[in-house]
N, C-alpha and C. Protein backbone atom coordinates (compact mmCIF):
# COMPACT_ATOMS: atom_id res chain seq x y z
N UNK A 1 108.74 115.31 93.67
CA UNK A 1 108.30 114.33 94.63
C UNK A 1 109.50 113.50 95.07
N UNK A 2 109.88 113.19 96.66
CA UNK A 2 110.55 112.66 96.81
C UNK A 2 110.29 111.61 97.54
N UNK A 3 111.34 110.14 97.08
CA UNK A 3 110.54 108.67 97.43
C UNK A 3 112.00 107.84 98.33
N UNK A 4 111.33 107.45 99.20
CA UNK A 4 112.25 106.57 99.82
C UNK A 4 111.82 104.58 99.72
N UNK A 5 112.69 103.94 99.38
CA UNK A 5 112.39 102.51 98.77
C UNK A 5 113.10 102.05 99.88
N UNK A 6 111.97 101.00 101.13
CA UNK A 6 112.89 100.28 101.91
C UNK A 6 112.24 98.67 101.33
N UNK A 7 112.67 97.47 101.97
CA UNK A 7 112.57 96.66 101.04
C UNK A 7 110.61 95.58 101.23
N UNK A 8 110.42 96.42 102.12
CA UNK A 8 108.58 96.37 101.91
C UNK A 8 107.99 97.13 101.80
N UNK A 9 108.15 98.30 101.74
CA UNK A 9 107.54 99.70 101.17
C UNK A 9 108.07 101.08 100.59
N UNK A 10 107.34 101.63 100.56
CA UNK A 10 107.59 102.63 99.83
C UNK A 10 107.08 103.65 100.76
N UNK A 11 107.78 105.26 100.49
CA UNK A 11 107.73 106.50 101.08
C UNK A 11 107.85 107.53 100.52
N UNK A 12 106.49 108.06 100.06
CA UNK A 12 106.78 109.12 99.23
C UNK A 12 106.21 110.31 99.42
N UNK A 13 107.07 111.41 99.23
CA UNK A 13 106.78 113.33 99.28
C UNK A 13 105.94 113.70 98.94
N UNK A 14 104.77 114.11 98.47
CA UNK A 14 104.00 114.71 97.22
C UNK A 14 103.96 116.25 97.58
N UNK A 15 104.12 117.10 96.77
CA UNK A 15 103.78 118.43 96.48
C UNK A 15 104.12 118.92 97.86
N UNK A 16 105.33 118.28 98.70
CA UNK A 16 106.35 119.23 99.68
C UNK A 16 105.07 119.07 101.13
N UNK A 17 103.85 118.36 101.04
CA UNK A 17 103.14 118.61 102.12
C UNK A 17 102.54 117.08 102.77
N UNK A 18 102.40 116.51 101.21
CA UNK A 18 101.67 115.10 101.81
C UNK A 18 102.52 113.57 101.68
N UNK A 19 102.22 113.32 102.33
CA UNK A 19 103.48 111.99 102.61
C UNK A 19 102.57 110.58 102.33
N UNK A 20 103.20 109.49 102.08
CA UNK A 20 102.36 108.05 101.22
C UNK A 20 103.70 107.45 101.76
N UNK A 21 102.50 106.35 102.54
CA UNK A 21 103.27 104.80 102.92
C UNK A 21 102.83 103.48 102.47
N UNK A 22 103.35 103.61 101.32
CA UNK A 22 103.00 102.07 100.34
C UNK A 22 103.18 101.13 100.84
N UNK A 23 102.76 99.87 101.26
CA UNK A 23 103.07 98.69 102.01
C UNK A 23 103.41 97.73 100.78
N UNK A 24 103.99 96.63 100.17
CA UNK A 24 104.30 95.81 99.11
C UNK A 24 102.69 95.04 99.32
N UNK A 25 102.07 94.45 98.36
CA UNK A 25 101.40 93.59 98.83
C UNK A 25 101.64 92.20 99.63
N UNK A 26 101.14 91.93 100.12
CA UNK A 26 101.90 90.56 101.13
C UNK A 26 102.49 90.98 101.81
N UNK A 27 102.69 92.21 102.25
CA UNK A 27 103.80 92.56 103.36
C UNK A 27 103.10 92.17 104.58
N UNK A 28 103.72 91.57 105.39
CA UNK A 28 103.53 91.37 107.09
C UNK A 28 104.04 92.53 107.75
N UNK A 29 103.40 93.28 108.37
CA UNK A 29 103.79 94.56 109.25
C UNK A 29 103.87 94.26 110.67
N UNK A 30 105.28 94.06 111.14
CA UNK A 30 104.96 93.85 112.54
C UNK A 30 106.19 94.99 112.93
N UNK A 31 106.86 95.12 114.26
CA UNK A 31 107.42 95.97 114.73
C UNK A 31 108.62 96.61 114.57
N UNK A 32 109.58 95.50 113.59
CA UNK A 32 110.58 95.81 113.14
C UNK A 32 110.12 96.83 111.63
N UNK A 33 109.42 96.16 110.57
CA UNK A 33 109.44 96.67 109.62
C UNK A 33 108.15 98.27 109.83
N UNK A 34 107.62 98.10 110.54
CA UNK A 34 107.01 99.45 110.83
C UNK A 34 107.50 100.46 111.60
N UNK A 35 108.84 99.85 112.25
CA UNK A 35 109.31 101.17 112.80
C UNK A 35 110.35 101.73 111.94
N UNK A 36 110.97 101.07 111.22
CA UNK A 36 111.84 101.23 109.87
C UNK A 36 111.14 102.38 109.01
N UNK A 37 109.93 102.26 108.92
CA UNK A 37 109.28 102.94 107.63
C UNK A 37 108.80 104.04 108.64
N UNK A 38 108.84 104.44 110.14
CA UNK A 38 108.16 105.76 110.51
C UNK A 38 109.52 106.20 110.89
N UNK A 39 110.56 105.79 111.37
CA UNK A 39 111.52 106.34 110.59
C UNK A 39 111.63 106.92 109.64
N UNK A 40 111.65 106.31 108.55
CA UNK A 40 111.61 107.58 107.22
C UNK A 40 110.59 108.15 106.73
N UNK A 41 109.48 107.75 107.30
CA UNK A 41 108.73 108.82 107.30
C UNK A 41 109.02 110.41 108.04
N UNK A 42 109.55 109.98 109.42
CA UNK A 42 110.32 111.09 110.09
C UNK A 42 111.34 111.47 109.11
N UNK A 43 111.99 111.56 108.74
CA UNK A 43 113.18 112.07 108.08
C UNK A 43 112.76 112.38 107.16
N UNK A 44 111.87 112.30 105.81
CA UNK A 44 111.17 113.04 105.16
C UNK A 44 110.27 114.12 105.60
N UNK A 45 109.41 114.21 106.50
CA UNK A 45 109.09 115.08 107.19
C UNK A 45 110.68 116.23 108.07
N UNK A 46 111.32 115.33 108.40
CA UNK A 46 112.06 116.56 109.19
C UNK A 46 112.99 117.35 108.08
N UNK A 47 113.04 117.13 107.04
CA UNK A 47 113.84 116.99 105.75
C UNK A 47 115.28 116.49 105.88
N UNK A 48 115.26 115.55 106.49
CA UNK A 48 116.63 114.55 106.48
C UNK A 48 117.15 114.07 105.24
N UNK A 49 116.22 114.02 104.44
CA UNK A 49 116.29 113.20 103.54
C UNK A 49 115.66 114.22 102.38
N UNK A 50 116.72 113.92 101.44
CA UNK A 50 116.25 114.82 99.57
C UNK A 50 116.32 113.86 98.48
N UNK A 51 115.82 114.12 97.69
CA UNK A 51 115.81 113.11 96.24
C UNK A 51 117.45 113.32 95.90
N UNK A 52 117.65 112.37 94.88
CA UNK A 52 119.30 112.48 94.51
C UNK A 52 118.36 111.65 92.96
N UNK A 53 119.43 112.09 92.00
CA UNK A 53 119.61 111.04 90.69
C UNK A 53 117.59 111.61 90.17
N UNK A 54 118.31 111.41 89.18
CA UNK A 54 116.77 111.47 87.78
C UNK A 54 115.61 110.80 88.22
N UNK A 55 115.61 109.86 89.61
CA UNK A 55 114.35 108.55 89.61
C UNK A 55 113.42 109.23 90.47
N UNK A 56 113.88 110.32 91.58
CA UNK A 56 113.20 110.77 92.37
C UNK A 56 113.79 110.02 93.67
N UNK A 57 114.63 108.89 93.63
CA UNK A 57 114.10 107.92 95.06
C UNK A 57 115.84 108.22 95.46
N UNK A 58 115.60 107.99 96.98
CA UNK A 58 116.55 107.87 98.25
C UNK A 58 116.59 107.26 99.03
N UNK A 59 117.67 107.10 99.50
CA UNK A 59 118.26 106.02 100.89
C UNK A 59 118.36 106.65 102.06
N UNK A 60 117.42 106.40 103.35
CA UNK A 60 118.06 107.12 104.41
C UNK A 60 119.25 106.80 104.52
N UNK A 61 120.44 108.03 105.11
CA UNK A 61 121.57 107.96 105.35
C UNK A 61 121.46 106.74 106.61
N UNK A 62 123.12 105.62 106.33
CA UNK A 62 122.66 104.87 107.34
C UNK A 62 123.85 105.53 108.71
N UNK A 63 123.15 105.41 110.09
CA UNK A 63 123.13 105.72 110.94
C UNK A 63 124.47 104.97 112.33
């Protein structure tokens, strides 16, 4: 499973098909931080992005 940690949510792989967008609780979702996270949602989907290190989790490359 591969997870991407931005700093109000979470983005994670499951079983190479299904994708999870954790919101923090209290998070305010407005246009900046939701386009951030379908961003990497895209890049997990396009496979931009792979797990690195023992934790499972990754950084989109920054741009």
């Amino acid at each position: 499973m591969g997870q991407i940690e931005l700093s109000d949510c979470a983005i994670r792989l499951e079983g190479g098909s299904i994708l999870h967008l954790l919101w923090n609780v209290g998070t305010r979702i407005e246009a900046e931080n939701a386009r951030a996270a379908m961003e990497s949602v895209n890049a997990l989907a396009e496979g931009k992005v792979s797990t690195v290190g023992g934790n499972g989790r990754s950084e989109l490359p920054q741009s």
